[in-house]
N, C-alpha and C. Protein backbone atom coordinates (compact mmCIF):
# COMPACT_ATOMS: atom_id res chain seq x y z
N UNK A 1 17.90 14.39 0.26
CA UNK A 1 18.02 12.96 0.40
C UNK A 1 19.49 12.56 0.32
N UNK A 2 19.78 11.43 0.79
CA UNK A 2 20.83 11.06 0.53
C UNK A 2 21.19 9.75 -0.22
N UNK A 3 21.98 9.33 -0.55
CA UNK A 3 22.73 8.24 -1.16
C UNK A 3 22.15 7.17 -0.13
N UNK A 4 21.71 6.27 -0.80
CA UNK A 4 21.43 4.62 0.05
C UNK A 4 22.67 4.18 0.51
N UNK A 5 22.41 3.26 1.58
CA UNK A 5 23.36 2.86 2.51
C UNK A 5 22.40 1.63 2.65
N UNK A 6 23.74 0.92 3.25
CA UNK A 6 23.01 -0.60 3.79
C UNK A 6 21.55 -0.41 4.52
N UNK A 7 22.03 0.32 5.33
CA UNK A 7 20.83 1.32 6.48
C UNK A 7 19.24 0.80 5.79
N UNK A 8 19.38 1.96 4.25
CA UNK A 8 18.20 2.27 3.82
C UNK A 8 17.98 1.33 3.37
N UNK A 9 18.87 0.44 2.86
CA UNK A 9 18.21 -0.70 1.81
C UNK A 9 17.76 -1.40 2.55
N UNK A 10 18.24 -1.80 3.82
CA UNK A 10 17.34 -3.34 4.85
C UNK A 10 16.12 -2.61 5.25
N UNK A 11 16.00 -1.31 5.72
CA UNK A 11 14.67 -0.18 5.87
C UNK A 11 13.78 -0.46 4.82
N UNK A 12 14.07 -0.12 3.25
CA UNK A 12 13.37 -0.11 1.93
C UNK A 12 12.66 -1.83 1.82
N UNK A 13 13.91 -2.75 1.91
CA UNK A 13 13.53 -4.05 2.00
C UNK A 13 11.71 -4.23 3.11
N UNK A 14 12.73 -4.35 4.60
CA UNK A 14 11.57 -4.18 5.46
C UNK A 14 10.32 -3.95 4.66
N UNK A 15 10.43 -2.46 4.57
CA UNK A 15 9.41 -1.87 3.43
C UNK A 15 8.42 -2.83 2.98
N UNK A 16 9.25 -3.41 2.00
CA UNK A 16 8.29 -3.78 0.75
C UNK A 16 8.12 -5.42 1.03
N UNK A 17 8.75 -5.83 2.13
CA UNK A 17 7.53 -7.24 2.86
C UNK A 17 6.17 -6.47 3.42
N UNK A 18 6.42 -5.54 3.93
CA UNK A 18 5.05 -4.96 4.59
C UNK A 18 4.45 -4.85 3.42
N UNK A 19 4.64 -3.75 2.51
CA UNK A 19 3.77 -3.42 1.36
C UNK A 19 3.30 -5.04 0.77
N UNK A 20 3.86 -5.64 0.92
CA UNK A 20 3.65 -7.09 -0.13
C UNK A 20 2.40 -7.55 0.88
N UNK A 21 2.23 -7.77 2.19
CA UNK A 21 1.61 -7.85 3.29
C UNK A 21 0.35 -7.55 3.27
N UNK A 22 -0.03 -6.23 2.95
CA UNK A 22 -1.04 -5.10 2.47
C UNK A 22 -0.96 -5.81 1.91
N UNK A 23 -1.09 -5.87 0.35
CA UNK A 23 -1.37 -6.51 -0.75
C UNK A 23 -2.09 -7.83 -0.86
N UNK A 24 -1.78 -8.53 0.23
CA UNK A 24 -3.05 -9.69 0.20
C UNK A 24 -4.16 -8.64 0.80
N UNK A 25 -4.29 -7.73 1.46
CA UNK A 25 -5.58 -7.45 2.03
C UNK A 25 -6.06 -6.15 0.65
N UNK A 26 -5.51 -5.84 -0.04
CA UNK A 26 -6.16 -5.54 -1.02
C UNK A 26 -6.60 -6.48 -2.08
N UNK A 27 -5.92 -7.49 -2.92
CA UNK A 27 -6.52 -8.98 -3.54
C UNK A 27 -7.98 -9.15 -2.59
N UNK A 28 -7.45 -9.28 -1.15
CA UNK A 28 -8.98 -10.12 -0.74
C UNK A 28 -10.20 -9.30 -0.52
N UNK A 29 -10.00 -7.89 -0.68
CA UNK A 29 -10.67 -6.69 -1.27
C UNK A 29 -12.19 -7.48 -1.91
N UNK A 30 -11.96 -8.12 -3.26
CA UNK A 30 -12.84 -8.65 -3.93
C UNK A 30 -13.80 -9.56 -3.34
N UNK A 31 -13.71 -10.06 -2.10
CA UNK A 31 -14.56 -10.48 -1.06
C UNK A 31 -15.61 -9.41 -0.70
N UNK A 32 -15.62 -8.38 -1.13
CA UNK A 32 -16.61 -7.52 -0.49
C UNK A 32 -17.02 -6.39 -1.28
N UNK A 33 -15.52 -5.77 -2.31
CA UNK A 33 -15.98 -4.53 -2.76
C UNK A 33 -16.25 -4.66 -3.99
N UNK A 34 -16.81 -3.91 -5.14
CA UNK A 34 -17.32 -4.29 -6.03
C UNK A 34 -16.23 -4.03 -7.00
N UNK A 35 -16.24 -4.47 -8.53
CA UNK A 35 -14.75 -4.82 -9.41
C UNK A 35 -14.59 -3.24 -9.53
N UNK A 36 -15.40 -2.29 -9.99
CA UNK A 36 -14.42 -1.22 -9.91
C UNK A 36 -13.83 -0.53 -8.94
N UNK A 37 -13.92 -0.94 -7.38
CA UNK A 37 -13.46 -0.72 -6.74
C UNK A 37 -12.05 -1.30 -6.29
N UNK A 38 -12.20 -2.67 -6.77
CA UNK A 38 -11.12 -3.67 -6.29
C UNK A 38 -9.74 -3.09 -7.60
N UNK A 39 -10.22 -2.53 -9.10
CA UNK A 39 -9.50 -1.82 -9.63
C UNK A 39 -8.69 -0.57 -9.32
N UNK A 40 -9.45 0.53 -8.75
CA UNK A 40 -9.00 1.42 -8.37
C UNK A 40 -7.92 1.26 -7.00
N UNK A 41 -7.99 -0.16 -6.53
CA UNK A 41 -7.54 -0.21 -5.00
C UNK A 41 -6.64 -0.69 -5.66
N UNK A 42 -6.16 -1.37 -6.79
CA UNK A 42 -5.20 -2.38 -7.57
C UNK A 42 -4.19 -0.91 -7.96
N UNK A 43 -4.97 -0.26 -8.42
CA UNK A 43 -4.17 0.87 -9.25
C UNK A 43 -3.53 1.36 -8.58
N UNK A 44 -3.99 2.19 -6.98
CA UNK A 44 -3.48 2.52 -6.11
C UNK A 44 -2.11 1.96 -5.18
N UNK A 45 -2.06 0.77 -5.21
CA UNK A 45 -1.55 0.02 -4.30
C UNK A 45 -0.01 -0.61 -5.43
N UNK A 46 -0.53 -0.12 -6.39
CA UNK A 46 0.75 0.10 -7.55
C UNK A 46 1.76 0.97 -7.35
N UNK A 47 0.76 2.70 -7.25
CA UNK A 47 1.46 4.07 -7.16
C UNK A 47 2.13 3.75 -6.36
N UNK A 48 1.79 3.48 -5.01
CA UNK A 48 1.95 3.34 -3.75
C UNK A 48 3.65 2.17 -3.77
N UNK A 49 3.61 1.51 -4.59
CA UNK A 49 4.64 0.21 -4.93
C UNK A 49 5.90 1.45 -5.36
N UNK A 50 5.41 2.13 -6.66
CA UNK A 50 6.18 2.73 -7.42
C UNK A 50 6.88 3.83 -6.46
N UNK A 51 6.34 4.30 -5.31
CA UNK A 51 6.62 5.40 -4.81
C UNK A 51 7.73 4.84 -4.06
N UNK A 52 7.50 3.58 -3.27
CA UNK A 52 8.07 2.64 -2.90
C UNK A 52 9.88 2.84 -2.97
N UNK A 53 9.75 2.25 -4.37
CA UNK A 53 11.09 2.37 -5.31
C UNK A 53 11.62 3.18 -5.52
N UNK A 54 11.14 4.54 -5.54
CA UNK A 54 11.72 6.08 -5.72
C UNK A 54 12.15 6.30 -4.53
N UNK A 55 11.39 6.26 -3.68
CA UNK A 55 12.18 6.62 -1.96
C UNK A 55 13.46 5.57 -1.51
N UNK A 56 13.38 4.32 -2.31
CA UNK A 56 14.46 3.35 -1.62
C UNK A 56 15.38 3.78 -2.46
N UNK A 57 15.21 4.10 -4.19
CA UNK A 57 16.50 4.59 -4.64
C UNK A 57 17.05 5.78 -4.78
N UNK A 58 16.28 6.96 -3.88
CA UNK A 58 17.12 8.22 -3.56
C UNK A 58 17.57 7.92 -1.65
N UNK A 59 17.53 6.60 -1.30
CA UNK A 59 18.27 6.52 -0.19
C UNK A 59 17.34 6.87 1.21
N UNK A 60 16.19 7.19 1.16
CA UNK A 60 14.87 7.59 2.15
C UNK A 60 15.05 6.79 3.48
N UNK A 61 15.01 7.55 4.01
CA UNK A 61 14.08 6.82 5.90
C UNK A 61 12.78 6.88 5.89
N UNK A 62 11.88 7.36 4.59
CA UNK A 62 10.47 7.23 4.55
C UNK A 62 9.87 5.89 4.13
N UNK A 63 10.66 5.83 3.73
CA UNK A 63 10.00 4.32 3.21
C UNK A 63 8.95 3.05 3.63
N UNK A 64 9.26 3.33 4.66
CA UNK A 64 8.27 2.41 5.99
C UNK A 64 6.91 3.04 5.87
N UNK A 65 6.78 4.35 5.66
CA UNK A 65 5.23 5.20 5.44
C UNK A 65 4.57 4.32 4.15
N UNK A 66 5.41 4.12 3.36
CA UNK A 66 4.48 3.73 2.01
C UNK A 66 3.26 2.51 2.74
N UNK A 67 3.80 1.18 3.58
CA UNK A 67 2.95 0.39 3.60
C UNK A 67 1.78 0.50 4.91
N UNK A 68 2.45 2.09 5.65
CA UNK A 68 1.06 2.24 6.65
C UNK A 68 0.13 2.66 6.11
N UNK A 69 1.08 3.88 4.70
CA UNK A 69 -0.19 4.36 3.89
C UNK A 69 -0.90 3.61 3.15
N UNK A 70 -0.90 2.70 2.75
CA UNK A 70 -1.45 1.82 1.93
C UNK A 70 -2.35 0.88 2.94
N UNK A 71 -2.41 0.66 4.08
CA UNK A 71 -2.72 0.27 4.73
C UNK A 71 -4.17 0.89 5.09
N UNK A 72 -3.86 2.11 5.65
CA UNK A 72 -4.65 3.12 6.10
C UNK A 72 -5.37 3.70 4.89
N UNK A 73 -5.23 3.87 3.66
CA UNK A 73 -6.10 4.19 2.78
C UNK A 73 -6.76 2.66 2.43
N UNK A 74 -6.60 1.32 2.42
CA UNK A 74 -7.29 -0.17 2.11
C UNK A 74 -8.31 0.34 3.29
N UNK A 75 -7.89 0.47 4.53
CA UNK A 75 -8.78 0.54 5.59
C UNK A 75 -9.75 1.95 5.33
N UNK A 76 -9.85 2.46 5.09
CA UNK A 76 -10.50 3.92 5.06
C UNK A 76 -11.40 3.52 3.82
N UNK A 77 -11.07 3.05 2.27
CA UNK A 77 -11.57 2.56 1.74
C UNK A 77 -12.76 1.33 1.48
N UNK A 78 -12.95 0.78 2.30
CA UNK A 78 -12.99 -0.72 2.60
C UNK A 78 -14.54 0.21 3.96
N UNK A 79 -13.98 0.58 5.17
CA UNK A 79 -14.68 1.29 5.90
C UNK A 79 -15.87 1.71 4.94
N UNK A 80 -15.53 2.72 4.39
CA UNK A 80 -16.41 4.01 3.54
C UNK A 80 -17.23 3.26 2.20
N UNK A 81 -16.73 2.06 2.21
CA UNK A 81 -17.58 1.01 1.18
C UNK A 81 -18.65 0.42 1.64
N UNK A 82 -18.27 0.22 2.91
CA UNK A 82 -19.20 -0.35 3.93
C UNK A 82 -20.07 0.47 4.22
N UNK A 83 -20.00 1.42 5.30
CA UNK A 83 -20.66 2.18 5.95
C UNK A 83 -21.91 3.10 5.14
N UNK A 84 -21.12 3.74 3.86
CA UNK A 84 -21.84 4.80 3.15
C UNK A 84 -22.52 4.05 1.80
N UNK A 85 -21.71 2.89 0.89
CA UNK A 85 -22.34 2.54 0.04
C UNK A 85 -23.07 1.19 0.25
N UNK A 86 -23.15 0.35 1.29
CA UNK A 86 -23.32 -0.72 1.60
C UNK A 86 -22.86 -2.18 0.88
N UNK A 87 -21.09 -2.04 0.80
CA UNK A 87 -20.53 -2.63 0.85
C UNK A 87 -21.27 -4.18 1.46
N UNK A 88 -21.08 -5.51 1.39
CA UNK A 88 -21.52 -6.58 2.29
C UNK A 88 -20.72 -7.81 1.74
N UNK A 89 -20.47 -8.78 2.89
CA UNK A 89 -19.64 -10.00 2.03
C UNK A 89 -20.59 -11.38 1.63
């Protein structure tokens, strides 16, 4: 990795409007999935925050992954709530 640069920080920034973005669609989670689910998606979407911060302060070009991943696991989650446990709003 390298040392942050303006580069990474407007990248990291970027970042974490997206991640913040996600984050209403996990809150509105509770429209459908049940509380220990909407917990575990809370908990997750934390790591996911925290990981966030580690990649922007060792200087990362990954950083942009954190909020597809978070994205793509709300969606996969949310799916598989539905489909297999019968999730309903």
């Amino acid at each position: 990795m390298s040392r942050p640069n303006t580069a990474t920080w407007l990248l990291a920034g970027l970042a974490a409007i997206g991640h913040a973005a996600v984050g209403v669609l996990y809150a509105a989670s509770g429209l459908l999935a049940p509380l220990w689910a909407i917990v575990l998606l809370g908990v997750w979407w934390l790591v996911l925050g925290a990981a966030l911060i580690v990649l922007a302060r060792r200087g990362s070009w990954w950083t942009p992954a954190v909020p597809v991943l978070a994205y793509g696991t709300w969606w996969l989650a949310i799916t598989a709530g539905e489909r297999l446990l019968g999730w309903t709003a």
